[in-house]
Each structure stands twice: as C-alpha cells, then as structure tokens.
PDB file of N, CA and C in Angstrom:
ATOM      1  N   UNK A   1      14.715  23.325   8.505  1.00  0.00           N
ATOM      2  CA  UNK A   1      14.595  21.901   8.654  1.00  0.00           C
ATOM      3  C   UNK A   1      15.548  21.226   7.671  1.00  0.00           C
ATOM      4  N   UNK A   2      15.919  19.938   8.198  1.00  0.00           N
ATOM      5  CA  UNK A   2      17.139  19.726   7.381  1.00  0.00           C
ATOM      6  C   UNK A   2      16.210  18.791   6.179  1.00  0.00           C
ATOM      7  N   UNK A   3      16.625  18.748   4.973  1.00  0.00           N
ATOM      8  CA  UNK A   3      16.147  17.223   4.013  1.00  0.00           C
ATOM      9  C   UNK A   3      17.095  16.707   3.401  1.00  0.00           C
ATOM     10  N   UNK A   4      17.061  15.391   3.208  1.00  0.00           N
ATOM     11  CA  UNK A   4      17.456  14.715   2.643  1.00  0.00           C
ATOM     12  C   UNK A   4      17.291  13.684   1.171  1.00  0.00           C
ATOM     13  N   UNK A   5      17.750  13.544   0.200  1.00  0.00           N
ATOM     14  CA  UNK A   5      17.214  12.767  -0.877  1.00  0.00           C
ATOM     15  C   UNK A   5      16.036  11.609  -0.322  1.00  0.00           C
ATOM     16  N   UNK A   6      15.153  11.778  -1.256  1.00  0.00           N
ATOM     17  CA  UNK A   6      14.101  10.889  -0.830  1.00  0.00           C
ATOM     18  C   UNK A   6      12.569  11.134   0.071  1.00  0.00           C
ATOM     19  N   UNK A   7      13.208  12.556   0.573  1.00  0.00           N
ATOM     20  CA  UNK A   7      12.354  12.770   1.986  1.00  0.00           C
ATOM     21  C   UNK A   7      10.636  13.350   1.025  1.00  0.00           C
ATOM     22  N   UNK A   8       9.575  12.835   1.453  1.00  0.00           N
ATOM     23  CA  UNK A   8       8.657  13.552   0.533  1.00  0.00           C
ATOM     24  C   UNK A   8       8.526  14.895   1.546  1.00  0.00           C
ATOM     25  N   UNK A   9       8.573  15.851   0.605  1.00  0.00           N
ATOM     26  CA  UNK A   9       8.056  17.532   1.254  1.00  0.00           C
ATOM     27  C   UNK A   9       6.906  18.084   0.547  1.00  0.00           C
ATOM     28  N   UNK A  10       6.313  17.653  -0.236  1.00  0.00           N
ATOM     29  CA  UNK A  10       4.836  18.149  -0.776  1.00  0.00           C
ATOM     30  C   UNK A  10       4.347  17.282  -1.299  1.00  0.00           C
ATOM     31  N   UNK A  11       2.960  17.744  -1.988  1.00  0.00           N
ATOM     32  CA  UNK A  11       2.099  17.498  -2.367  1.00  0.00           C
ATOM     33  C   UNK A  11       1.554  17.206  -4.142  1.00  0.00           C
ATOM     34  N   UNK A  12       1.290  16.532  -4.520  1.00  0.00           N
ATOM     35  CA  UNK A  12       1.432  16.652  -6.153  1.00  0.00           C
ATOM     36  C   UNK A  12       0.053  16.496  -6.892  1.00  0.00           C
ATOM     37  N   UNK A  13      -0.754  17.273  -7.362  1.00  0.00           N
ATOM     38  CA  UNK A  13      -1.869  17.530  -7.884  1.00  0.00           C
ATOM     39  C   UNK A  13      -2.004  16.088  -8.501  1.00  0.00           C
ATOM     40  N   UNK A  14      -1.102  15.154  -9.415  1.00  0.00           N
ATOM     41  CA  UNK A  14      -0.782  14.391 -10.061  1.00  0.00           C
ATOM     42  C   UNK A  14      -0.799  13.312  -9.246  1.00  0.00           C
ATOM     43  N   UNK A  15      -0.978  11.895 -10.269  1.00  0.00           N
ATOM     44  CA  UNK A  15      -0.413  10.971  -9.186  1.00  0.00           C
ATOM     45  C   UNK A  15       1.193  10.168  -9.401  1.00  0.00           C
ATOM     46  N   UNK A  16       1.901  11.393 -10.272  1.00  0.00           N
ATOM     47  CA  UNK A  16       3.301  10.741 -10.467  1.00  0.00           C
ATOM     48  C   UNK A  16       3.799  11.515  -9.670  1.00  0.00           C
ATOM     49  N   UNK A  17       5.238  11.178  -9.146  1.00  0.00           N
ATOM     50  CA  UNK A  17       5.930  11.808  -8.290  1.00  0.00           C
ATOM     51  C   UNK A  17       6.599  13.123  -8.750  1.00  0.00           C
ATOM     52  N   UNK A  18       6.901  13.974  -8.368  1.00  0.00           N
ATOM     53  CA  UNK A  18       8.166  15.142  -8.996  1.00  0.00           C
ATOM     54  C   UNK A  18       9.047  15.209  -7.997  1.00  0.00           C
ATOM     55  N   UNK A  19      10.747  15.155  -9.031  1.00  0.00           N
ATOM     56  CA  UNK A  19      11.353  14.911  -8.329  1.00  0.00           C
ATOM     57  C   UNK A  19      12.134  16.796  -8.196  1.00  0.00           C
ATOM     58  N   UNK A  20      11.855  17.087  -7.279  1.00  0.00           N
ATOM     59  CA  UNK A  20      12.897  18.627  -7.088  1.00  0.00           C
ATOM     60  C   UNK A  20      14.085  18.790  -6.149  1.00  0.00           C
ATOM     61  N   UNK A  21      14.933  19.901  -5.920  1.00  0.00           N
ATOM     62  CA  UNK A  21      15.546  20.203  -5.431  1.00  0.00           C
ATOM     63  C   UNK A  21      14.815  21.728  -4.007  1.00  0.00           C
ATOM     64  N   UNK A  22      14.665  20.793  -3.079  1.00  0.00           N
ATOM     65  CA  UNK A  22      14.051  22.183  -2.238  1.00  0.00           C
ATOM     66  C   UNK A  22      15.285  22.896  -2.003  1.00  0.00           C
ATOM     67  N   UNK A  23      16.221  23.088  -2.268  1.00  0.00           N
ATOM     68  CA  UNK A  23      17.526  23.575  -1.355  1.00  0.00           C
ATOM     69  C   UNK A  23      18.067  24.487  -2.353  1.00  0.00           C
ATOM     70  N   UNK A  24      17.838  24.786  -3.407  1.00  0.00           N
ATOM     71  CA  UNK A  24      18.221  25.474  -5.550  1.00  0.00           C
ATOM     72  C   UNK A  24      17.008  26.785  -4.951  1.00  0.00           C
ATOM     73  N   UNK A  25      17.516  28.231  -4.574  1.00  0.00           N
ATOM     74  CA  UNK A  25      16.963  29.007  -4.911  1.00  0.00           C
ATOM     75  C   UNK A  25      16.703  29.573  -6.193  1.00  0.00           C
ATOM     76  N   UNK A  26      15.325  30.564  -6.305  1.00  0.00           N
ATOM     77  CA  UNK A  26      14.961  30.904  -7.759  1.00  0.00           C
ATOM     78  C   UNK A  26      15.669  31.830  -8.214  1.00  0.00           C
ATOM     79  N   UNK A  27      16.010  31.710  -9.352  1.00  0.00           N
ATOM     80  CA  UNK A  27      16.767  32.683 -10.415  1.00  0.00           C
ATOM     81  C   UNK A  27      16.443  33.943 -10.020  1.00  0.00           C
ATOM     82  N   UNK A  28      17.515  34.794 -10.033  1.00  0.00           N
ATOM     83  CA  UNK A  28      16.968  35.950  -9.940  1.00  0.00           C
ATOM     84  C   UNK A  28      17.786  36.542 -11.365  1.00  0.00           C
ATOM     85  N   UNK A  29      16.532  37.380 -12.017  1.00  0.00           N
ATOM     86  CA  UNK A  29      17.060  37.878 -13.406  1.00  0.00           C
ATOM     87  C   UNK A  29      16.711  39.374 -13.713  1.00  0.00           C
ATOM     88  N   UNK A  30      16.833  40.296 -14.184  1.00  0.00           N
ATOM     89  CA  UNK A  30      16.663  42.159 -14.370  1.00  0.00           C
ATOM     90  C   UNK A  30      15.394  41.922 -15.344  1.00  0.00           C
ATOM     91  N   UNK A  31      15.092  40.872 -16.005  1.00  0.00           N
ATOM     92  CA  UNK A  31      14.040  40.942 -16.549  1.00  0.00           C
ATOM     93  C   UNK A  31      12.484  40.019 -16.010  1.00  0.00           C
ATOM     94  N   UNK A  32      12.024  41.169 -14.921  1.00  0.00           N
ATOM     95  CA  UNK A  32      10.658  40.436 -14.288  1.00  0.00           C
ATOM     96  C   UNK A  32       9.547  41.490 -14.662  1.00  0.00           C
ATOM     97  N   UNK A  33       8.089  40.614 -14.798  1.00  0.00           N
ATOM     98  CA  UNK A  33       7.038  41.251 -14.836  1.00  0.00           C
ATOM     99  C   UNK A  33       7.161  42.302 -13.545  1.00  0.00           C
ATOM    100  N   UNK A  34       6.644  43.415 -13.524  1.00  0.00           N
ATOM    101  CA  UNK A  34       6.320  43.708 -12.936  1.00  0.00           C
ATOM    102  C   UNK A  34       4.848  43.243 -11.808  1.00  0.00           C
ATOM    103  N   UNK A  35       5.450  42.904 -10.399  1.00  0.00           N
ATOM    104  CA  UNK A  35       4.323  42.694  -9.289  1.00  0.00           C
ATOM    105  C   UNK A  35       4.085  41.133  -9.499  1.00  0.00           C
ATOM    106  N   UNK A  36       4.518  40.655 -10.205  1.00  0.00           N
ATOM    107  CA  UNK A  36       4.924  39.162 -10.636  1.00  0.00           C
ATOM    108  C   UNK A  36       4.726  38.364  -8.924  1.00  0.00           C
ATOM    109  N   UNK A  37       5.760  38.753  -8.472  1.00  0.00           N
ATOM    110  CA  UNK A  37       6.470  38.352  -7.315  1.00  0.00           C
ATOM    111  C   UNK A  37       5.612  39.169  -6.295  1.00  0.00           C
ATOM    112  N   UNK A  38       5.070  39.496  -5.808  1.00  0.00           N
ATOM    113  CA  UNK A  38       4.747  40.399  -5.001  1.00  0.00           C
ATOM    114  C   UNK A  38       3.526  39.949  -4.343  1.00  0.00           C
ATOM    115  N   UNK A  39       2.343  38.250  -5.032  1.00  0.00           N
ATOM    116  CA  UNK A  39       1.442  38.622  -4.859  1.00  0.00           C
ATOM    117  C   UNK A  39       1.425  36.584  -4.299  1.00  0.00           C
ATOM    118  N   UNK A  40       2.678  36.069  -4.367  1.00  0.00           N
ATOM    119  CA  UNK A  40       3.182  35.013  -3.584  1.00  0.00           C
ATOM    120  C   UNK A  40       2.413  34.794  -2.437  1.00  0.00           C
ATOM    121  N   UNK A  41       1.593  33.864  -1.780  1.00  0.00           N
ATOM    122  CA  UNK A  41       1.042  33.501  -0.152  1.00  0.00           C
ATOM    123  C   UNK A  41       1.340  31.934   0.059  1.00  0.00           C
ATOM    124  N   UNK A  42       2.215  32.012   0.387  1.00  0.00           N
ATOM    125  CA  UNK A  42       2.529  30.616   0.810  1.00  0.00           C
ATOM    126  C   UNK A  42       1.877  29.952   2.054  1.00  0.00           C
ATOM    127  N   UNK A  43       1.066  28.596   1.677  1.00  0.00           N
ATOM    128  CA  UNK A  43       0.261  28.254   3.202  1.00  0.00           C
ATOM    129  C   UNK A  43       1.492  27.706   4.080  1.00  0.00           C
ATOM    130  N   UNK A  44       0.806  28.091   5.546  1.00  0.00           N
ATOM    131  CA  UNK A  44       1.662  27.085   6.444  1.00  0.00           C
ATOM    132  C   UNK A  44       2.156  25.988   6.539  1.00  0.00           C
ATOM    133  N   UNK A  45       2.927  24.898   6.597  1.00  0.00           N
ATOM    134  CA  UNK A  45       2.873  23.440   6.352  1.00  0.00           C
ATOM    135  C   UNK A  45       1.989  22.864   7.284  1.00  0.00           C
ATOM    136  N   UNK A  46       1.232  21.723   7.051  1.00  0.00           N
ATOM    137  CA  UNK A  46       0.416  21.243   7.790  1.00  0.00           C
ATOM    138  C   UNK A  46       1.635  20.469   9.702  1.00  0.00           C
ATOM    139  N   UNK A  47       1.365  20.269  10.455  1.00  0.00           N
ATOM    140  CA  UNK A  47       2.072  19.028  10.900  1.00  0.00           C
ATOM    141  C   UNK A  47       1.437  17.700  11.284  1.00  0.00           C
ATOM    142  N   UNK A  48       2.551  16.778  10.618  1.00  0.00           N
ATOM    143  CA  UNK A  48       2.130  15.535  10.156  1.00  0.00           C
ATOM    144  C   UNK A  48       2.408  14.591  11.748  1.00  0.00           C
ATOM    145  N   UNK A  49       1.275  14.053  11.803  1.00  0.00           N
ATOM    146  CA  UNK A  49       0.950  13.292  12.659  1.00  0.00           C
ATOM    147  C   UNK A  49       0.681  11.449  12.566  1.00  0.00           C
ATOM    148  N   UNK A  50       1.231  10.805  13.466  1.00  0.00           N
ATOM    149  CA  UNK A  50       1.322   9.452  12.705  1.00  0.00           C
ATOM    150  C   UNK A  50      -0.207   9.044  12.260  1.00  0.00           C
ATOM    151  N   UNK A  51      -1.286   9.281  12.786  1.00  0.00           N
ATOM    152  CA  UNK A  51      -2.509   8.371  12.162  1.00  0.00           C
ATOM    153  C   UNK A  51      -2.205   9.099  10.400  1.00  0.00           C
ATOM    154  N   UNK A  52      -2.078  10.090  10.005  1.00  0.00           N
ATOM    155  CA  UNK A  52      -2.431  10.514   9.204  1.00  0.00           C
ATOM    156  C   UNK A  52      -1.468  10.152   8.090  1.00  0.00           C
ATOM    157  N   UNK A  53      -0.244  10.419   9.010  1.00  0.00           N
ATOM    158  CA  UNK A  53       1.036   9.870   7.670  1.00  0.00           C
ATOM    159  C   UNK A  53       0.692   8.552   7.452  1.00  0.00           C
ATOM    160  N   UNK A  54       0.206   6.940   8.672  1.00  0.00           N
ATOM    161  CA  UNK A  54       0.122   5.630   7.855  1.00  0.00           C
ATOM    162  C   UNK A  54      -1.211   6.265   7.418  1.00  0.00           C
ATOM    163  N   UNK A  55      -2.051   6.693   6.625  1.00  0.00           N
ATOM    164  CA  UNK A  55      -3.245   6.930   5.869  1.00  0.00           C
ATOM    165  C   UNK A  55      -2.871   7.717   4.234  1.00  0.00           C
ATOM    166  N   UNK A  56      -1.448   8.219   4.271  1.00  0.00           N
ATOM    167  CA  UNK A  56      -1.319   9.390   3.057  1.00  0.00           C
ATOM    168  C   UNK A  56      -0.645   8.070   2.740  1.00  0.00           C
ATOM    169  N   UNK A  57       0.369   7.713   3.299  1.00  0.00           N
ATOM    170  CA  UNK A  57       1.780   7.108   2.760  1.00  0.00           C
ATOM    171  C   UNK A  57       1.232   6.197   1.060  1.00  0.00           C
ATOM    172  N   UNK A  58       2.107   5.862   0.329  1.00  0.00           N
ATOM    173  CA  UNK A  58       1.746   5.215  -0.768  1.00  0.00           C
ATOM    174  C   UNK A  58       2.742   3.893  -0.782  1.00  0.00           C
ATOM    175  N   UNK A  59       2.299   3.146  -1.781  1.00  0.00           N
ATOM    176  CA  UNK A  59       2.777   1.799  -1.483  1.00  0.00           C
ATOM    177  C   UNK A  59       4.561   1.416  -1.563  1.00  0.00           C
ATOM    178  N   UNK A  60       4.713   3.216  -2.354  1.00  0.00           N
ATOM    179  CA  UNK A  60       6.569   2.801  -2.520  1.00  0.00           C
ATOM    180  C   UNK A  60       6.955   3.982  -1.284  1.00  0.00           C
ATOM    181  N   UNK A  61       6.222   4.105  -0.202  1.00  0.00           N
ATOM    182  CA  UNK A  61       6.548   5.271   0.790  1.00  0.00           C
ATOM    183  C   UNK A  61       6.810   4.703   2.139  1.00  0.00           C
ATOM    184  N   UNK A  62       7.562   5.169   2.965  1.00  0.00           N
ATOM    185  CA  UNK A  62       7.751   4.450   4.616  1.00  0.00           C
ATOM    186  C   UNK A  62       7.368   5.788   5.217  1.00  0.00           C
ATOM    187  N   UNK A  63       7.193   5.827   6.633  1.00  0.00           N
ATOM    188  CA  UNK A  63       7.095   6.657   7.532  1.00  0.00           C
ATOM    189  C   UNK A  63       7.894   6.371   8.411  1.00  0.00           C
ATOM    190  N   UNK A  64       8.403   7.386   8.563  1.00  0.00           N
ATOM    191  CA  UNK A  64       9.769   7.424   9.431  1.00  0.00           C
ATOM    192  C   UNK A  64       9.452   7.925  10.992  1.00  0.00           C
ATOM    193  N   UNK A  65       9.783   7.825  11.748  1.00  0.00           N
ATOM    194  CA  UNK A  65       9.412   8.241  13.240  1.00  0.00           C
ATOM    195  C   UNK A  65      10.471   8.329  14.361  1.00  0.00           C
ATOM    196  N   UNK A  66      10.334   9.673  14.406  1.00  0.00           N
ATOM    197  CA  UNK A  66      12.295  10.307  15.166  1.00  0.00           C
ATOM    198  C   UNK A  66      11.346  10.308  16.539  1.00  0.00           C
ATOM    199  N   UNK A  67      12.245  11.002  17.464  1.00  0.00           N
ATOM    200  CA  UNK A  67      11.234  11.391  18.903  1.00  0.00           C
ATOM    201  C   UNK A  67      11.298  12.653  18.780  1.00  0.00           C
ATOM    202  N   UNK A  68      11.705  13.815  17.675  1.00  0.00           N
ATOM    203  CA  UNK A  68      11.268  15.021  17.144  1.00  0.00           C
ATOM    204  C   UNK A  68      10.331  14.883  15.989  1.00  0.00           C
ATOM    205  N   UNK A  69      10.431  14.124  15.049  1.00  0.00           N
ATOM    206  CA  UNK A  69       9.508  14.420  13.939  1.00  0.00           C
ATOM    207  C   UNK A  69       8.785  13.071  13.745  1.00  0.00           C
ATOM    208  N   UNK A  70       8.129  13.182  12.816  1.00  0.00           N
ATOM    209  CA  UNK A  70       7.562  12.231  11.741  1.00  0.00           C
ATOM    210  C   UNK A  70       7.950  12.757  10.568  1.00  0.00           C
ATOM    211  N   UNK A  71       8.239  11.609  10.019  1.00  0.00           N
ATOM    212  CA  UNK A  71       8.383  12.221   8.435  1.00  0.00           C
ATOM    213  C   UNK A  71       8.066  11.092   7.663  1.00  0.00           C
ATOM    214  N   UNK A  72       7.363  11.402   5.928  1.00  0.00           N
ATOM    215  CA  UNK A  72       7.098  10.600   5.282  1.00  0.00           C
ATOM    216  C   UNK A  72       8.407  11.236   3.998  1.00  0.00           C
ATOM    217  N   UNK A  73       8.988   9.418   3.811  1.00  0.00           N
ATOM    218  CA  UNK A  73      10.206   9.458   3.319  1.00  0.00           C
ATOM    219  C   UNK A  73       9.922   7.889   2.173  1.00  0.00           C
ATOM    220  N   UNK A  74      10.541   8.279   0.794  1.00  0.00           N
ATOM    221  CA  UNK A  74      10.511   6.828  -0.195  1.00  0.00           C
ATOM    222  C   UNK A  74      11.098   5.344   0.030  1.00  0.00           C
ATOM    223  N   UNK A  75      10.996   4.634  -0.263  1.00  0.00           N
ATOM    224  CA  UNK A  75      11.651   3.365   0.476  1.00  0.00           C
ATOM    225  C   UNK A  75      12.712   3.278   0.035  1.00  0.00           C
ATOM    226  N   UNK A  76      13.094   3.674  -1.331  1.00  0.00           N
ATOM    227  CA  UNK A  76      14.142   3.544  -1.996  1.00  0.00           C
ATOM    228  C   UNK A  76      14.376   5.024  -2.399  1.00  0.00           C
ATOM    229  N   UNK A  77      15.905   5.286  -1.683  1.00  0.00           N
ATOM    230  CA  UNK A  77      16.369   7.061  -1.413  1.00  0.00           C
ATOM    231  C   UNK A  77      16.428   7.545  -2.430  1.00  0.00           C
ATOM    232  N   UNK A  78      17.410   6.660  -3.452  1.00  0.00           N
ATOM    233  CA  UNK A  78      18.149   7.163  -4.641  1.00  0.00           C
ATOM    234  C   UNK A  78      17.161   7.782  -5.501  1.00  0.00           C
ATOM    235  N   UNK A  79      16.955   8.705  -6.277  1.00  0.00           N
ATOM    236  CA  UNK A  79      16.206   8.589  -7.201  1.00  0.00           C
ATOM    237  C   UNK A  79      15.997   8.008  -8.539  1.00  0.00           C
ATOM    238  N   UNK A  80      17.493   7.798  -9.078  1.00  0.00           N
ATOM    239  CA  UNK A  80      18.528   7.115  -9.910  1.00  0.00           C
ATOM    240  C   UNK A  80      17.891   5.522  -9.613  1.00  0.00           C
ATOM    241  N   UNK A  81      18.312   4.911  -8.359  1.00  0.00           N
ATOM    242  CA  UNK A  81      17.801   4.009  -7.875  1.00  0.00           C
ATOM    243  C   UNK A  81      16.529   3.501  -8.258  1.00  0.00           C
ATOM    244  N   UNK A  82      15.532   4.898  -7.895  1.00  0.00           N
ATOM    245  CA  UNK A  82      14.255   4.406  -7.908  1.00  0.00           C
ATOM    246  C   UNK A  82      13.469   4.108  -9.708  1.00  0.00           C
ATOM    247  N   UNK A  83      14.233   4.965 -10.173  1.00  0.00           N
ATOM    248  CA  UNK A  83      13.831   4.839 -11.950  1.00  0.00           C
ATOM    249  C   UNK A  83      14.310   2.877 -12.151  1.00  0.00           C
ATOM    250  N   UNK A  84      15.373   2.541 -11.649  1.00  0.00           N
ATOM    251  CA  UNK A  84      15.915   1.301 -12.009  1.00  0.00           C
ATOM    252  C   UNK A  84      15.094   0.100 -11.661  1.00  0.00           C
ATOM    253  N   UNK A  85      14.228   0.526 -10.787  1.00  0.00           N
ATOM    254  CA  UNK A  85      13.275  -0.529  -9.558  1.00  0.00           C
ATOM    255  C   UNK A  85      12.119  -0.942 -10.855  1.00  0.00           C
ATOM    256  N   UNK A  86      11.321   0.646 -11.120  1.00  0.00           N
ATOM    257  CA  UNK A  86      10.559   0.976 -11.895  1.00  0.00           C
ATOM    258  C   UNK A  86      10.158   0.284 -13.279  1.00  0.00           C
ATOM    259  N   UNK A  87      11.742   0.160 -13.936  1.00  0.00           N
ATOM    260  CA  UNK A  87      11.593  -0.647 -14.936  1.00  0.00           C
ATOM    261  C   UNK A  87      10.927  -2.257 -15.294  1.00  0.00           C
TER     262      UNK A  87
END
C-alpha cells in the first residue's frame, strides 16, 4: 500500500501523536539476542470503514474517501508544518 506524509497508519497507546517513518526498515546488526526476533505476531490491520473512521478521526484529522480506500489522514501534511500550527 502506498503512504504518504501525514497519512495516520496506527494506533498510539498515548494521546500524543508519533511521528515515524513506515517505509525505514529495521537495523539489521551480528549482535542479537538470541530468539529475540522469532517470537514477533503481528495482528492483521483492521479495515476501516466510513462510520467508524468519522467516529476515531480527531479534531486535527480528515477522512479521506477514494472509490478504493478510506483513509484517515492529518489536515495539515507537513509535519514541520504541523509543530508550527501547534505553537
């Protein structure tokens, strides 16, 4: 799936945002625990449906609506941008 700056792709225990890079694979280094890695279960992604995205969305969030997807995306892309709003 393609993303773009801005696009929300998870979920945050928190109620501040984190800003990541989904697209930056993980380091790979000669020094790992052993079985470290091995015990990884990643859930399925849910799919997001419009009642539910206008119900998650937050007050600096839009929902976007393709005739392939839905997506919940920030109002303001930049992230740079969005620190400047903030102030």
């Amino acid at each position: 799936m393609e993303v773009y700056e801005g696009m929300v792709v998870g979920q945050n225990a928190l109620d501040s945002d984190l800003e990541l890079n989904v697209c930056k694979t993980k380091k790979l280094t000669n020094m790992r625990s052993s079985g470290s890695d091995d015990a990884i279960i990643l859930t399925p992604p849910r799919p997001v449906e419009l009642d539910f995205a206008l119900e998650y969305i937050g007050a600096d969030e839009l929902v976007e609506v393709t005739p392939q997807n839905i997506r919940i995306r920030k109002k303001i892309l930049s992230a740079v941008e969005r620190k400047r709003a903030n102030r």
